[in-house]
N, C-alpha and C. Protein backbone atom coordinates (compact mmCIF):
# COMPACT_ATOMS: atom_id res chain seq x y z
N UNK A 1 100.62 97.39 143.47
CA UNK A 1 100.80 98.51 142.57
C UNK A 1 100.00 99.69 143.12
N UNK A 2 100.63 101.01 143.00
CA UNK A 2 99.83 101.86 143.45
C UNK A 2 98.86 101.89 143.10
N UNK A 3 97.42 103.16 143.10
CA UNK A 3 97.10 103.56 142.13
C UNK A 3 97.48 104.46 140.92
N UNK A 4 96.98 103.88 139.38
CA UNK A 4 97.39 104.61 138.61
C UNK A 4 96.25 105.45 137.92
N UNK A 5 96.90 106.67 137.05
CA UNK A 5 96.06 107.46 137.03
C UNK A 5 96.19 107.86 135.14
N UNK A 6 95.28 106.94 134.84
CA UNK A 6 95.05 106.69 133.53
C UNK A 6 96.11 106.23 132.62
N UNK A 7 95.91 104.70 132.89
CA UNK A 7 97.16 103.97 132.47
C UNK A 7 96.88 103.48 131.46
N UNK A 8 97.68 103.11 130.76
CA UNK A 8 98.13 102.37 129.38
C UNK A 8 98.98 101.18 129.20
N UNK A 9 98.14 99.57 128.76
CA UNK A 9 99.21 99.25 128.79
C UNK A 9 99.71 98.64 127.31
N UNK A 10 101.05 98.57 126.92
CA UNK A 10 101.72 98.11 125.48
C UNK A 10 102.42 97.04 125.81
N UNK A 11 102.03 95.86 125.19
CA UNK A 11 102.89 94.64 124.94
C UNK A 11 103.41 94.82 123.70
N UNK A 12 105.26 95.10 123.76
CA UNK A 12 106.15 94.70 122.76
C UNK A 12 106.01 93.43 121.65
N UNK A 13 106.99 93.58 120.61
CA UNK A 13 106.97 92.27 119.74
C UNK A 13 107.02 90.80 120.38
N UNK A 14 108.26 91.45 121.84
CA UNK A 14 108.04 89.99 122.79
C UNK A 14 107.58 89.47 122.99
N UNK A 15 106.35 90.14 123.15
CA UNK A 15 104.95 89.83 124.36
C UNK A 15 105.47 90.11 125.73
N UNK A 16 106.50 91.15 125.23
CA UNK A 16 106.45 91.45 127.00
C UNK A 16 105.69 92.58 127.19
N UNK A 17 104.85 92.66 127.97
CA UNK A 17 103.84 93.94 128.88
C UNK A 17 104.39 94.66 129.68
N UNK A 18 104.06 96.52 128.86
CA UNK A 18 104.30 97.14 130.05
C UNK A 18 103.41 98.14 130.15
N UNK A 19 103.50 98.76 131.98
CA UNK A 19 102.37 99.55 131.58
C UNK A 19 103.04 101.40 131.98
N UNK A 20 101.96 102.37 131.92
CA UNK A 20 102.74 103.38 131.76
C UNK A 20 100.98 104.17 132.37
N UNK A 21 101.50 105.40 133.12
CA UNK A 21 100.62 106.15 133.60
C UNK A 21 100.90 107.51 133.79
N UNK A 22 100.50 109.00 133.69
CA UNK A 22 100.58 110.14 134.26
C UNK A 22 100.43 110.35 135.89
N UNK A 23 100.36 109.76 136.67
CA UNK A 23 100.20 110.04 138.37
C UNK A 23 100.66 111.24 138.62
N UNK A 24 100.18 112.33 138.98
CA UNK A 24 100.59 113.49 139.72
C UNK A 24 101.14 114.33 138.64
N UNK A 25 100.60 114.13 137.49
CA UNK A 25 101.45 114.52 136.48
C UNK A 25 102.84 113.94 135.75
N UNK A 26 103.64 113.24 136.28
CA UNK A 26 104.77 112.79 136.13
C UNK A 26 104.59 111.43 134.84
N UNK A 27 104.89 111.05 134.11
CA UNK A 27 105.35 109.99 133.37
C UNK A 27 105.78 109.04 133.77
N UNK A 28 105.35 107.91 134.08
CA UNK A 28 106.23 106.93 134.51
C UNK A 28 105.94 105.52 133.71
N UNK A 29 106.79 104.66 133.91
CA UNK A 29 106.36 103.01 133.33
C UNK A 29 106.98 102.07 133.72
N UNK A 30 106.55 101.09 133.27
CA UNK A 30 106.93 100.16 134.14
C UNK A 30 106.67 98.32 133.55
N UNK A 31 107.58 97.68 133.84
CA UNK A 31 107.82 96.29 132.84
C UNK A 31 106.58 95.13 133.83
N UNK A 32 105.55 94.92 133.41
CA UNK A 32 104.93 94.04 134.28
C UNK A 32 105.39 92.31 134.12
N UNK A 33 105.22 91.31 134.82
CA UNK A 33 104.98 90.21 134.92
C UNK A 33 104.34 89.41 134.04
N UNK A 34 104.58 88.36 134.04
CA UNK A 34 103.52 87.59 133.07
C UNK A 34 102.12 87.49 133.16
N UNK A 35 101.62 87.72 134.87
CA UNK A 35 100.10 87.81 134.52
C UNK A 35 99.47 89.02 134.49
N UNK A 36 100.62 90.35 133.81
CA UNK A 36 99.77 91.42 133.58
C UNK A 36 99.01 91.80 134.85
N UNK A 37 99.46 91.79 136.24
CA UNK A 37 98.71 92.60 137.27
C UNK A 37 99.73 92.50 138.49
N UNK A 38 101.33 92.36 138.39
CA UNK A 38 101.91 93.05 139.07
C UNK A 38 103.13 93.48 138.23
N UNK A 39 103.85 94.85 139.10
CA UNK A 39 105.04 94.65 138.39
C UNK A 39 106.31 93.87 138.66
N UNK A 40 107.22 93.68 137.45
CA UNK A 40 108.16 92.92 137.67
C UNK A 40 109.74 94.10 137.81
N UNK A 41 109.52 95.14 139.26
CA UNK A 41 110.49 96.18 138.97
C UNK A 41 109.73 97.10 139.74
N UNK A 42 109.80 98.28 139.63
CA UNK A 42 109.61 99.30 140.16
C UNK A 42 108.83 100.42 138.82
N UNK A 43 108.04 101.46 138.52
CA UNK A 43 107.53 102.17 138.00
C UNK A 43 108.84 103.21 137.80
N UNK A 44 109.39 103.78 136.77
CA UNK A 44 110.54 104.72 136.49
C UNK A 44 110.05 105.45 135.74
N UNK A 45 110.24 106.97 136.16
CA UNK A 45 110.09 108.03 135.65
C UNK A 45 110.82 107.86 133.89
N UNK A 46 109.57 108.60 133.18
CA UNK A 46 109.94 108.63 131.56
C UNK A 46 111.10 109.56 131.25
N UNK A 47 112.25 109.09 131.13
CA UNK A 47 113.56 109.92 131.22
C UNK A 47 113.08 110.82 129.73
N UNK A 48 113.13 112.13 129.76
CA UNK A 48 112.95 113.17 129.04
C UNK A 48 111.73 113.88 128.22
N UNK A 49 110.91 113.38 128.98
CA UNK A 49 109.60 114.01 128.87
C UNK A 49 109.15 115.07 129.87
N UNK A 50 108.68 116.05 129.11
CA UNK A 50 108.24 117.45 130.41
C UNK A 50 107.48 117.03 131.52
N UNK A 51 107.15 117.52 132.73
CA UNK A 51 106.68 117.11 133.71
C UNK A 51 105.29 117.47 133.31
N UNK A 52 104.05 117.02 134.23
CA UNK A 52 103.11 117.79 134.08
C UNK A 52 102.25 116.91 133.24
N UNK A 53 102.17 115.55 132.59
CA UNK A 53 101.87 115.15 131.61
C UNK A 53 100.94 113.99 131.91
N UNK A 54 99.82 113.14 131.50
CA UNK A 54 98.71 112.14 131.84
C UNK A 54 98.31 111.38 130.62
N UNK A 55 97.45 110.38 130.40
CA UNK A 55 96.68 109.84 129.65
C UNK A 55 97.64 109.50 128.50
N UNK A 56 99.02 108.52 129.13
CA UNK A 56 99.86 108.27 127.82
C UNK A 56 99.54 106.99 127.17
N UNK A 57 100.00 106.88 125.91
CA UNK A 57 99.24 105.72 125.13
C UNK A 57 101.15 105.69 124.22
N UNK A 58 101.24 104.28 124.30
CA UNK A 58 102.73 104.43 123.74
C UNK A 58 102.10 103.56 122.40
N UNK A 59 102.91 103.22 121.42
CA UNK A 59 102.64 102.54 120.25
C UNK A 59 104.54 102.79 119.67
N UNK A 60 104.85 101.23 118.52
CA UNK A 60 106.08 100.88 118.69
C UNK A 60 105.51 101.12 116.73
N UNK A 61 106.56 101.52 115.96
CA UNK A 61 106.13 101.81 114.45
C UNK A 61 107.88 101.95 114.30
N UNK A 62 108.09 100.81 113.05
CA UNK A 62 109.83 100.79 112.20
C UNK A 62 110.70 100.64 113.46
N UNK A 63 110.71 100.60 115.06
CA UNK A 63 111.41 100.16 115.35
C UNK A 63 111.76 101.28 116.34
N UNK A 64 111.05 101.92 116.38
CA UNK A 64 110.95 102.98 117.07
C UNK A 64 109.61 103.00 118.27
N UNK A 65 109.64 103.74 119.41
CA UNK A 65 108.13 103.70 120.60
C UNK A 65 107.90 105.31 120.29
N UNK A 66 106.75 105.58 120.34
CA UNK A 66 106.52 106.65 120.23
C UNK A 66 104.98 106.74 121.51
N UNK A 67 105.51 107.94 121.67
CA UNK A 67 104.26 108.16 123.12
C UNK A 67 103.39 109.35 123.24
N UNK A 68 101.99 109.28 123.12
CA UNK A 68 101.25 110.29 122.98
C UNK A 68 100.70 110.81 124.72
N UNK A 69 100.84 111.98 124.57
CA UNK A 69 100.21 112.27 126.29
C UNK A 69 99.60 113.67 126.45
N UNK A 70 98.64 113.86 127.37
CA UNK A 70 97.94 115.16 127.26
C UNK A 70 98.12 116.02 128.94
N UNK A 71 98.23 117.30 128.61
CA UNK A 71 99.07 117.91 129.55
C UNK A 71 97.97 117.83 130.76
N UNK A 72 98.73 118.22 131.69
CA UNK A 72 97.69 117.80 133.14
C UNK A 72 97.58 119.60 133.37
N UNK A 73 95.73 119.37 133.60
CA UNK A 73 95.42 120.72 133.45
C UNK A 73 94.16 120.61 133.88
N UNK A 74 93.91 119.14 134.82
CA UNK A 74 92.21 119.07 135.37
C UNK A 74 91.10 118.80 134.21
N UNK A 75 90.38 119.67 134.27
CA UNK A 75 88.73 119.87 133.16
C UNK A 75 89.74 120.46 131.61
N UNK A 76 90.52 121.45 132.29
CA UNK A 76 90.89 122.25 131.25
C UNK A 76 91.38 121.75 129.85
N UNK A 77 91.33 122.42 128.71
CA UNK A 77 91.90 121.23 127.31
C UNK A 77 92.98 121.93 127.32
N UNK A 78 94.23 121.39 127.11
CA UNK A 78 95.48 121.72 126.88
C UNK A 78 96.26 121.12 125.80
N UNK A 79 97.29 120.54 125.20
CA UNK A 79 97.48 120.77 124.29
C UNK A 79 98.44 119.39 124.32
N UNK A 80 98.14 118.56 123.25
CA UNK A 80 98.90 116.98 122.93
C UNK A 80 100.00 117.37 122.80
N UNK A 81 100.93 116.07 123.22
CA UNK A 81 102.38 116.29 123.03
C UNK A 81 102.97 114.35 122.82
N UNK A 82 103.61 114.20 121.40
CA UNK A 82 104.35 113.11 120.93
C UNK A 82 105.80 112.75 121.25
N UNK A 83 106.01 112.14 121.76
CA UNK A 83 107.85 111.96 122.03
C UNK A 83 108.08 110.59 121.23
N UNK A 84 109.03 110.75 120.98
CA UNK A 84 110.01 109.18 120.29
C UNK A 84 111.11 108.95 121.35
N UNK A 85 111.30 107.26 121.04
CA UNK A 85 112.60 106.89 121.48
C UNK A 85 112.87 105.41 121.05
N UNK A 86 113.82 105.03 121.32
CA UNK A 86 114.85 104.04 120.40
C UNK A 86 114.50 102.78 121.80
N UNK A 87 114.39 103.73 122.73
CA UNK A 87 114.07 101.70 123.84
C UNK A 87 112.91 101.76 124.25
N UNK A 88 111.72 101.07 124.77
CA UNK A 88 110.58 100.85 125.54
C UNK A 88 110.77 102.05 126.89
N UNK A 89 111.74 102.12 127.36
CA UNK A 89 111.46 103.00 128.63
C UNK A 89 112.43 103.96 128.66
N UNK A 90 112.88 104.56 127.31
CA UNK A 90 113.41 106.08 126.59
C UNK A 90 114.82 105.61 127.21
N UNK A 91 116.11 107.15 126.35
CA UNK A 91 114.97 108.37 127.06
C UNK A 91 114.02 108.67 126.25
N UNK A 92 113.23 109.12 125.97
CA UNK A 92 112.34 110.14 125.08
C UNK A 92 112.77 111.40 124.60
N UNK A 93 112.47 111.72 123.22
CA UNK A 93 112.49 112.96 122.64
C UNK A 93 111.09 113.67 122.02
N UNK A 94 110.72 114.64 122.82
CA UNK A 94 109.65 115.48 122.29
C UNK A 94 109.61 115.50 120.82
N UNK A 95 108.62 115.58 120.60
CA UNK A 95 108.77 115.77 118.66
C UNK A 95 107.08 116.59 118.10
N UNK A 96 106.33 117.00 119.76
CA UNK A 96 105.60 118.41 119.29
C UNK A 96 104.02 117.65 119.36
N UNK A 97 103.33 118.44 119.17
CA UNK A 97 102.05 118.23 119.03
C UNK A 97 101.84 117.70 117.59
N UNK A 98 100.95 116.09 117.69
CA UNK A 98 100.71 115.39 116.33
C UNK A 98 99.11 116.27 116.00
N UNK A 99 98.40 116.58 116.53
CA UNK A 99 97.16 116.86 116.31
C UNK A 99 97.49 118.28 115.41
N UNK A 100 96.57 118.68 114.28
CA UNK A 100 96.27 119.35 113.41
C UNK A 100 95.02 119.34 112.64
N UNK A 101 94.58 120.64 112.43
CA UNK A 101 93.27 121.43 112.06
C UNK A 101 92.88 122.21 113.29
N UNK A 102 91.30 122.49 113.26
CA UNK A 102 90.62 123.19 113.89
C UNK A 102 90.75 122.69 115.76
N UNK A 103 91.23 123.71 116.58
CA UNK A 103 91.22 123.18 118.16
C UNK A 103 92.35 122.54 118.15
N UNK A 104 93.47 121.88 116.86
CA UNK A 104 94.68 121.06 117.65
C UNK A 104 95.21 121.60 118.53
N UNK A 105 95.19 122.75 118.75
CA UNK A 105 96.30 123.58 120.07
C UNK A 105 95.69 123.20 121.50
N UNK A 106 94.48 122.90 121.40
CA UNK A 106 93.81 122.17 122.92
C UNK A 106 93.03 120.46 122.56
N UNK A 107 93.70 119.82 121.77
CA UNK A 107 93.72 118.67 121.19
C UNK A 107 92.01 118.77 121.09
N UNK A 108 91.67 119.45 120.35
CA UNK A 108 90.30 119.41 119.93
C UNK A 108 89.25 119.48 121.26
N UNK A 109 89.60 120.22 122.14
CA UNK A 109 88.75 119.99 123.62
C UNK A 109 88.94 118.71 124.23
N UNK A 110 90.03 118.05 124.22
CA UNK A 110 89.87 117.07 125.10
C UNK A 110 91.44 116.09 125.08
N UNK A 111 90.91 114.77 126.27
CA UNK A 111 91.89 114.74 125.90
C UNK A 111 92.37 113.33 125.43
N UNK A 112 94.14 112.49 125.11
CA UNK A 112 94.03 111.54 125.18
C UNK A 112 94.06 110.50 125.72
N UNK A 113 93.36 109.30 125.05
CA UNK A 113 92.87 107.85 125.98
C UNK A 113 93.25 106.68 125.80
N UNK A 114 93.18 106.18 124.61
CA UNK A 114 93.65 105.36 123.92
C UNK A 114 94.14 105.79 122.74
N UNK A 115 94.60 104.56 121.95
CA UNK A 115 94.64 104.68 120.15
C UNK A 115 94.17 103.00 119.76
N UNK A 116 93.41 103.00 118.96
CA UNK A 116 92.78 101.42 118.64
C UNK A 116 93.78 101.18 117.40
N UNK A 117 94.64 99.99 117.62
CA UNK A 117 94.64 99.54 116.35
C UNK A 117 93.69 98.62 116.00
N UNK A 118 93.88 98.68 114.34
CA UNK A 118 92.27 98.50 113.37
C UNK A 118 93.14 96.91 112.99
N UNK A 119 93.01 95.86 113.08
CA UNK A 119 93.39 94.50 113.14
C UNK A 119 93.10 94.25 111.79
N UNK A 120 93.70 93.45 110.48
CA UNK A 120 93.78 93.48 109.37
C UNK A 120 93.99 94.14 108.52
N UNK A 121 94.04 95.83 108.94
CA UNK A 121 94.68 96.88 108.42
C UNK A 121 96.19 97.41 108.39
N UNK A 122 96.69 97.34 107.65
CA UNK A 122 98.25 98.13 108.30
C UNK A 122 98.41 99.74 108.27
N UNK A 123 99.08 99.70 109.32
CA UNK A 123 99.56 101.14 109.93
C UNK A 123 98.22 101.50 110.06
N UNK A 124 96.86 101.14 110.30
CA UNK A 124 95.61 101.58 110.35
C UNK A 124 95.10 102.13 111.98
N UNK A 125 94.90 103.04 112.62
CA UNK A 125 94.63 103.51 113.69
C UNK A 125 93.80 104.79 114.17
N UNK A 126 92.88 104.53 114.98
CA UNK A 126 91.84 105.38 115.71
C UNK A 126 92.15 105.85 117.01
N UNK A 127 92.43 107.57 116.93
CA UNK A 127 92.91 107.88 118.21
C UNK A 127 91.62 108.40 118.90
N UNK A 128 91.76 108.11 120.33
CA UNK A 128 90.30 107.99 120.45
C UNK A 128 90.81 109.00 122.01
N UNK A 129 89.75 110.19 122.14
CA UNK A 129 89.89 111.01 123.38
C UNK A 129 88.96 111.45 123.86
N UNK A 130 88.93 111.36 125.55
CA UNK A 130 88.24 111.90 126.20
C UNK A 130 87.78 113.16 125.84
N UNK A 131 85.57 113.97 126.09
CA UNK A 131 85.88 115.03 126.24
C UNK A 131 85.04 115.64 127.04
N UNK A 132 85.75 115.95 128.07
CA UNK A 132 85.09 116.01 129.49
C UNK A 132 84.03 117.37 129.38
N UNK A 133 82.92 116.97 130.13
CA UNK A 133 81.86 118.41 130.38
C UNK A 133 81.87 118.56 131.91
N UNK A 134 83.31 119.16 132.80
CA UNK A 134 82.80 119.33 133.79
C UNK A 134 81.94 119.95 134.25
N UNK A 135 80.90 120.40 133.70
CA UNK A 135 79.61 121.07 134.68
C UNK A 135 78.45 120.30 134.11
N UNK A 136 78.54 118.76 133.84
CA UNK A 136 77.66 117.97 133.31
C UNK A 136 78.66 116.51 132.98
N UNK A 137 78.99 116.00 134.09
CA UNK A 137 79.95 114.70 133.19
C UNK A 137 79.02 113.58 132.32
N UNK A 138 77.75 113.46 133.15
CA UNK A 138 77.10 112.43 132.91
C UNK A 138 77.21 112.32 130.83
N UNK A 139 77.30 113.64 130.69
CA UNK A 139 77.13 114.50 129.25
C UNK A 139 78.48 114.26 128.56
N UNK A 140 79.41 113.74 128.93
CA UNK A 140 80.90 114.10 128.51
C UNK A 140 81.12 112.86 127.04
N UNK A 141 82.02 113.19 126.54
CA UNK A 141 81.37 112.63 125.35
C UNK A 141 82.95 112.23 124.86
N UNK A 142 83.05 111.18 123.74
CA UNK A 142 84.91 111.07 123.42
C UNK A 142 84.50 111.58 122.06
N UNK A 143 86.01 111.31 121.55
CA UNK A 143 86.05 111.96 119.77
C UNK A 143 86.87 111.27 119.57
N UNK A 144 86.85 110.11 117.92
CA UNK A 144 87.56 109.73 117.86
C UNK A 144 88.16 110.19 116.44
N UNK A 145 89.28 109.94 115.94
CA UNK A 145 89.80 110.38 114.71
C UNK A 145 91.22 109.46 114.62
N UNK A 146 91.09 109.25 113.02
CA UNK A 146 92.23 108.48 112.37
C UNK A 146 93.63 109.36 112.51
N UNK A 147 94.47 108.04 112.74
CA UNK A 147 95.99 108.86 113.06
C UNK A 147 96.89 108.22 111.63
N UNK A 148 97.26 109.54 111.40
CA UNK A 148 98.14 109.64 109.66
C UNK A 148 99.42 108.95 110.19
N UNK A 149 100.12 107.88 109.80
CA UNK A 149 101.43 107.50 110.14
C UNK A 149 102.29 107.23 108.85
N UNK A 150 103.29 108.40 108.30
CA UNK A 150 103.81 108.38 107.15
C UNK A 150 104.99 107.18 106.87
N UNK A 151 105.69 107.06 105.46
CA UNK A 151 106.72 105.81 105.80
C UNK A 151 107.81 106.03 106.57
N UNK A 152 108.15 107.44 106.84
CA UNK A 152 109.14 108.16 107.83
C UNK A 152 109.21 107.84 108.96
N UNK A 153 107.53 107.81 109.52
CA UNK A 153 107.27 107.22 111.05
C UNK A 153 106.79 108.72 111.20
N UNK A 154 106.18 110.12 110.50
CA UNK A 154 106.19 111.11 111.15
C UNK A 154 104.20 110.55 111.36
N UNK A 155 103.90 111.05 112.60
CA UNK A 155 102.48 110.87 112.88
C UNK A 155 101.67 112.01 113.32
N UNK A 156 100.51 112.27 112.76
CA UNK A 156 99.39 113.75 112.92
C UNK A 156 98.26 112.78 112.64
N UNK A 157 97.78 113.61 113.73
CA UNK A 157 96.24 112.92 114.00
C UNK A 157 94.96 114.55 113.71
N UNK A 158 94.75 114.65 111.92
CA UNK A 158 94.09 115.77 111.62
C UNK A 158 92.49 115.40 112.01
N UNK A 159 92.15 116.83 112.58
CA UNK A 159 90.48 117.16 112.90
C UNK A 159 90.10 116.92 111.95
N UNK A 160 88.62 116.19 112.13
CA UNK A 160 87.78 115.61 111.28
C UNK A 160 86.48 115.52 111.61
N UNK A 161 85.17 116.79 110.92
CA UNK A 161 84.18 116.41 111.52
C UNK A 161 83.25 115.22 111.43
N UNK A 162 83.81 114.74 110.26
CA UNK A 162 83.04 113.07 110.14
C UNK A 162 84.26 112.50 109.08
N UNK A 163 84.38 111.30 108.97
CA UNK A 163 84.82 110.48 108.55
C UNK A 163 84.80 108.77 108.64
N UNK A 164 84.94 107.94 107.09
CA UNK A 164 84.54 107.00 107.16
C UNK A 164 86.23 105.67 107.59
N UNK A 165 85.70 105.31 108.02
CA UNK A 165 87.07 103.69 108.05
C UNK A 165 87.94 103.52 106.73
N UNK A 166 86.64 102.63 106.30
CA UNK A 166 86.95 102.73 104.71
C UNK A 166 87.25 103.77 103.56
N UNK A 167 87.15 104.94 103.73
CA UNK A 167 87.84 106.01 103.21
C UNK A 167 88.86 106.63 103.65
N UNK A 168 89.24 106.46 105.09
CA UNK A 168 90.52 107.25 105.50
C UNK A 168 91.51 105.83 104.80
N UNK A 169 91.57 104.91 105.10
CA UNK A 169 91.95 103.86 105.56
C UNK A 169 91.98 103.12 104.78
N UNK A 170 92.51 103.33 103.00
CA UNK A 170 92.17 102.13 101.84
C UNK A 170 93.48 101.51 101.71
């Protein structure tokens, strides 16, 4: 496998694993093997997602994949972007920036990394993002914040300068 450049990986209801990365900007993914460290296929570009894009984190909600990714822009904060689609490897449809409040237009200074799901909770989730200090990395710090997922499937992940588990999340 090449190298990848901040990969993600999602095992389906199957348990089948796949993984997915920004390299060079581009979107791509890819169906791995059973022991999760080669692929079973080739890496394929994310049919309908803008170019330019890194740090994707997919998650599967009603039956639907939905994929969070942050624009490739180096140090710089640029601005989250959500797509949906109906199969594991699209096409994809943009559906906009989930982040809202203060800084969502540069996903709060930073960018994204993961999303934790919260295990005994439903629809319960922590989106969790890088936030880089290039003129001090040692210093660089993440932010994490709860992601709103309505019964629609629509998802916003609102700024929050503190918040508890147990209060977002009853």
């Amino acid at each position: 496998m090449d190298s990848l450049i901040d990969p993600c990986v999602f095992i389906d209801d199957d348990g089948q694993a796949y993984i997915y990365h920004g390299g060079g900007g581009i979107c791509k993914g890819g169906k791995l093997k059973d022991n999760m460290m080669e692929l079973d296929g080739e890496m394929l570009r994310m049919e309908g997602l803008v170019d330019f894009h890194e740090a994707p984190w997919v998650h599967k909600y009603n039956g639907k994949y939905y994929l969070l990714s942050s624009g490739c822009t180096g140090w710089d904060p640029n601005q989250a972007e959500l797509a949906v689609a109906d199969s594991i490897m699209g096409p994809w449809t943009t559906i906009g920036n989930p982040c809202v409040g203060k800084d969502a237009d540069k996903t709060f200074y930073a960018q994204s990394t993961f999303v934790l799901p919260l295990h005994g909770m439903n629809n319960a989730y922590i989106a969790m993002f890088d936030r880089w200090k290039k003129t001090n990395l040692q210093d660089s710090r993440y932010v994490w914040l709860p992601v709103s997922i309505t019964n629609e499937g629509n998802i916003t992940i609102p700024w929050s300068e503190r918040w508890k588990v147990d209060e977002v999340f009853k």
